[in-house]
N, C-alpha and C. Protein backbone atom coordinates (compact mmCIF):
# COMPACT_ATOMS: atom_id res chain seq x y z
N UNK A 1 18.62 -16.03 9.98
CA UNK A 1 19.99 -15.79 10.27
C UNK A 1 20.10 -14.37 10.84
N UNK A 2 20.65 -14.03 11.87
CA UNK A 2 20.58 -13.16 12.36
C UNK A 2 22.50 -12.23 12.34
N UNK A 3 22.46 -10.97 12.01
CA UNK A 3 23.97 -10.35 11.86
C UNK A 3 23.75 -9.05 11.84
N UNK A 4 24.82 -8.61 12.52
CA UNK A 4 25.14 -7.33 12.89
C UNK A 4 25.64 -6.63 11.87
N UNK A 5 24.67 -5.41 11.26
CA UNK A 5 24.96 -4.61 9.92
C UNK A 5 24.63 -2.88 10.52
N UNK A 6 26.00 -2.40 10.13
CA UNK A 6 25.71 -0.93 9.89
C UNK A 6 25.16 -0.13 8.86
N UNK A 7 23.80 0.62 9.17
CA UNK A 7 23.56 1.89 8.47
C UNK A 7 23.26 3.20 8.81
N UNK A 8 23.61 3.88 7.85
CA UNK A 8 23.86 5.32 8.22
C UNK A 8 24.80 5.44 9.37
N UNK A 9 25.88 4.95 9.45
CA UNK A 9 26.37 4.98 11.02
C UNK A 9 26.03 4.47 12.27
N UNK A 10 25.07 3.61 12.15
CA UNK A 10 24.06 3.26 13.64
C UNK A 10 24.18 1.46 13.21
N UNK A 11 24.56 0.85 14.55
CA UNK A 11 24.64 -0.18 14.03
C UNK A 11 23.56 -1.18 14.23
N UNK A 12 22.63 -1.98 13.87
CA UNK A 12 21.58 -2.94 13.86
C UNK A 12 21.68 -4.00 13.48
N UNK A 13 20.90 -5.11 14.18
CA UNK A 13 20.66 -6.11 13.97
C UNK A 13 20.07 -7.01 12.78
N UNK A 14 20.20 -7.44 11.86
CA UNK A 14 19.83 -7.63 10.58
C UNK A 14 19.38 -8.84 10.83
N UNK A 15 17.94 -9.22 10.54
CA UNK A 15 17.45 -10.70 10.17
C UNK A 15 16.89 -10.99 9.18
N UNK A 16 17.31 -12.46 8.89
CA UNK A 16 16.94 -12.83 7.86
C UNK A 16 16.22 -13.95 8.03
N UNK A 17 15.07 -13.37 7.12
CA UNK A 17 13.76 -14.96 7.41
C UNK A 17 13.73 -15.79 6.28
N UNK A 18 13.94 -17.31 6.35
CA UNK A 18 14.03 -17.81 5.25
C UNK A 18 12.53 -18.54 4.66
N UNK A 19 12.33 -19.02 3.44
CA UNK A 19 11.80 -19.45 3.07
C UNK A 19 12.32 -21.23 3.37
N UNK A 20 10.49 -21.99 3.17
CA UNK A 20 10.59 -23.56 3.02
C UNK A 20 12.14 -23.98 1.96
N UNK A 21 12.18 -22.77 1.17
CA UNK A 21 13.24 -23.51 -0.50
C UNK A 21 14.41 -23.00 0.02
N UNK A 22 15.16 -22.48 1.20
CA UNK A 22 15.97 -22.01 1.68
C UNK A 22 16.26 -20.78 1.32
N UNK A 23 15.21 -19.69 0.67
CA UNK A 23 15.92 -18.67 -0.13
C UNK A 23 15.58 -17.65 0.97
N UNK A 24 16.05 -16.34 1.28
CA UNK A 24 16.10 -15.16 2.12
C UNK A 24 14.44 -15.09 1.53
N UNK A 25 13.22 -14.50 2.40
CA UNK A 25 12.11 -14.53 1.92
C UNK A 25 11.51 -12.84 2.31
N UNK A 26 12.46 -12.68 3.58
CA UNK A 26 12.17 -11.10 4.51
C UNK A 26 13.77 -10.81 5.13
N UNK A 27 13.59 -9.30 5.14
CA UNK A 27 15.24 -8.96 5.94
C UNK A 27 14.43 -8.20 6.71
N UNK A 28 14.80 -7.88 7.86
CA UNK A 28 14.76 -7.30 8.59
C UNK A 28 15.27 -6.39 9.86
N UNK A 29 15.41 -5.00 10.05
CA UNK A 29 16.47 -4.60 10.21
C UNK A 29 15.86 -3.91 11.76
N UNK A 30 16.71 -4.54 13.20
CA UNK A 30 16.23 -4.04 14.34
C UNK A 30 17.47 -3.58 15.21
N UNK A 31 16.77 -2.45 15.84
CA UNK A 31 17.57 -1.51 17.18
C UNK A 31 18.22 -2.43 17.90
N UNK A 32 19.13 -2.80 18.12
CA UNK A 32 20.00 -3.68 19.42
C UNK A 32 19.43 -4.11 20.52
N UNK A 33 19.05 -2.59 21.33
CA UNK A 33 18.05 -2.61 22.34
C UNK A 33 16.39 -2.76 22.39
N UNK A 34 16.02 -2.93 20.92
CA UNK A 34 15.04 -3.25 21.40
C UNK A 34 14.61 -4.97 21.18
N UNK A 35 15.39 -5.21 21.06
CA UNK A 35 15.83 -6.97 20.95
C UNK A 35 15.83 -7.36 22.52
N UNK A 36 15.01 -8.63 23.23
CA UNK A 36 14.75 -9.07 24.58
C UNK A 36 15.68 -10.28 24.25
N UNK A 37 15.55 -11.13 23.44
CA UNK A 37 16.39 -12.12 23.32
C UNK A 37 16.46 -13.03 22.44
N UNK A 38 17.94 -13.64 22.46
CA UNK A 38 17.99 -14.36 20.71
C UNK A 38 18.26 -15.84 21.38
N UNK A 39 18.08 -16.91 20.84
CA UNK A 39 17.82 -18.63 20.84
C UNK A 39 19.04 -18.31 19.69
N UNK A 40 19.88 -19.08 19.67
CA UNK A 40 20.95 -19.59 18.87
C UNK A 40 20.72 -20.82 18.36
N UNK A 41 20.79 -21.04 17.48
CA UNK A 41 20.52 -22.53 16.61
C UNK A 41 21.24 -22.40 15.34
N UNK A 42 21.00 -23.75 14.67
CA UNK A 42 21.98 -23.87 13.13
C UNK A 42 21.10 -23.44 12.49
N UNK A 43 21.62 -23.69 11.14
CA UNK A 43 20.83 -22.91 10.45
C UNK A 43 20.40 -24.46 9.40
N UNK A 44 20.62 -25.28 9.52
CA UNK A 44 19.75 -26.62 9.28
C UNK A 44 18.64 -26.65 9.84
N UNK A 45 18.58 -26.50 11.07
CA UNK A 45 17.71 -26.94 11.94
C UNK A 45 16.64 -25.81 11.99
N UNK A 46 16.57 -24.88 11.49
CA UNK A 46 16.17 -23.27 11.19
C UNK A 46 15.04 -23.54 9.76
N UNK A 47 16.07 -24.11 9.15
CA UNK A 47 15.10 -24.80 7.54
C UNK A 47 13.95 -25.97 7.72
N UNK A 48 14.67 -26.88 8.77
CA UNK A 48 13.63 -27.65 8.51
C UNK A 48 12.56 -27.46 9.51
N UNK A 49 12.76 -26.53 10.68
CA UNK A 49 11.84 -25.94 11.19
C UNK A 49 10.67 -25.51 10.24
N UNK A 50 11.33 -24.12 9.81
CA UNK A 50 10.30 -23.80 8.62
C UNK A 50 9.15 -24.43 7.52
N UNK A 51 9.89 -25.57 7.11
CA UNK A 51 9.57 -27.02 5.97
C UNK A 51 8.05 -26.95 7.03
N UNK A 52 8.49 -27.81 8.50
CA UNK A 52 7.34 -28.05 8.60
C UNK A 52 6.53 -27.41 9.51
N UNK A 53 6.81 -26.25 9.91
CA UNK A 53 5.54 -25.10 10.32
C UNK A 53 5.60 -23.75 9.73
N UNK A 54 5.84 -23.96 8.17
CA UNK A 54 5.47 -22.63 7.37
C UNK A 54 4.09 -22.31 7.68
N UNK A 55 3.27 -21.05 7.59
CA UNK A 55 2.14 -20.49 7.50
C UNK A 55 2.27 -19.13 6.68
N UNK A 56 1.54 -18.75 5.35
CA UNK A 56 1.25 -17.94 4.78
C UNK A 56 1.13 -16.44 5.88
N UNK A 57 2.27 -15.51 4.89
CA UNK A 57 2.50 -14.20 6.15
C UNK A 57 1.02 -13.54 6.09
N UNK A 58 1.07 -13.06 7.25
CA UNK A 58 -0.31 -12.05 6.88
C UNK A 58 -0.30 -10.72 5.80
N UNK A 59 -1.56 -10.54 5.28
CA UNK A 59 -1.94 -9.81 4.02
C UNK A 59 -2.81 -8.63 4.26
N UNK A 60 -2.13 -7.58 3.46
CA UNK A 60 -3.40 -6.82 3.66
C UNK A 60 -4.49 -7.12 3.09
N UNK A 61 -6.03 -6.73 3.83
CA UNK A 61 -6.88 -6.67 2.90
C UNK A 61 -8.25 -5.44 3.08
N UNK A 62 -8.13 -4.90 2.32
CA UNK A 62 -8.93 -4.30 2.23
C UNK A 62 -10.59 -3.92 1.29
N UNK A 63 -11.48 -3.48 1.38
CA UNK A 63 -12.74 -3.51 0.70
C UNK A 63 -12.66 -2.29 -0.29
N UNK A 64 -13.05 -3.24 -1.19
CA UNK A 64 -13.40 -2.11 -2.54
C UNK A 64 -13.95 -0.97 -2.07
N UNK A 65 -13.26 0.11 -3.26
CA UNK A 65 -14.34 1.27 -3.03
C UNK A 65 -16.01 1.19 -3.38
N UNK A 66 -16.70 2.15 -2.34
CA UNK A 66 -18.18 1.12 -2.97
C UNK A 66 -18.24 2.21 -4.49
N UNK A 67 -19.64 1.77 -5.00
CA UNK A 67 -19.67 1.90 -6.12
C UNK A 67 -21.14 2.71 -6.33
N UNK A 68 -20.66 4.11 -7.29
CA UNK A 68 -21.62 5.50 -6.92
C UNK A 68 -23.37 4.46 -7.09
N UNK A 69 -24.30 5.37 -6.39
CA UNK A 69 -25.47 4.64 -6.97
C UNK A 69 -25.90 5.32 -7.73
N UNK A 70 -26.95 4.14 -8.51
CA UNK A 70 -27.51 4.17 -9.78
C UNK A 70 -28.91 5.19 -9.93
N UNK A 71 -28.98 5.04 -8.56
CA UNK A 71 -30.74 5.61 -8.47
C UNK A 71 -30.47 7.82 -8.21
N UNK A 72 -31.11 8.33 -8.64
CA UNK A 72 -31.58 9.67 -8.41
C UNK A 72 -31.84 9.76 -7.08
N UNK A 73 -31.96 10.95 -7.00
CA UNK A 73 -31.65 11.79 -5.63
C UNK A 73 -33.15 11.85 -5.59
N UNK A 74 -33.86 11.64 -4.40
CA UNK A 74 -35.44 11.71 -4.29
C UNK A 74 -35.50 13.37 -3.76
N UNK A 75 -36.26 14.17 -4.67
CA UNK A 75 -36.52 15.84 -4.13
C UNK A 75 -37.35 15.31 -2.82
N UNK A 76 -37.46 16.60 -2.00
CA UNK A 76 -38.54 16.53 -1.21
C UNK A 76 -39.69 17.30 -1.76
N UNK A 77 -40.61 16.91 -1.50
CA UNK A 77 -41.82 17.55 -2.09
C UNK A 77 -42.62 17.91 -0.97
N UNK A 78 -42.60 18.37 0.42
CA UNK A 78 -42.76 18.84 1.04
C UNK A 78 -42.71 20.06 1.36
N UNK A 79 -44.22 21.08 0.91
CA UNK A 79 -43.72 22.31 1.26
C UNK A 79 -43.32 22.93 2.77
N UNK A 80 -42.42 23.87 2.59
CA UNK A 80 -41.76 24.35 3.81
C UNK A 80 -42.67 25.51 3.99
């Protein structure tokens, strides 16, 4: 659902992404201008869109910190 909301004085575009269960799932809040263009539709037809091409949002992921090693520091035994 898409609506026109003021903050701080500046006015923006507010969207709202729904979930498959109809519930608000993401809001999202954009510059006027930097909007290219909006598709108008119901908002039935918006749900059952969703129903049947939901896809899991993307996630961060990131790699463990590694983990100190176990082994000693080899001296050099090379005289200089």
């Amino acid at each position: 659902m898409v609506k026109t909301e003021s903050l701080g004085g500046a006015s923006f575009v507010r969207i709202d992404v729904y979930s498959s269960e109809s519930k608000i799932e993401l809001t999202q809040y954009y510059n006027p201008s930097s909007i290219y263009s909006i598709t108008p539709t119901f908002m039935e037809v918006c749900i059952k869109f969703t129903k049947n091409n939901y896809q899991q949002p993307v996630q961060r992921w990131e790699l463990p910190e590694p983990v100190p090693s176990q082994e000693k520091e080899i001296e050099d035994d090379i005289p200089v």
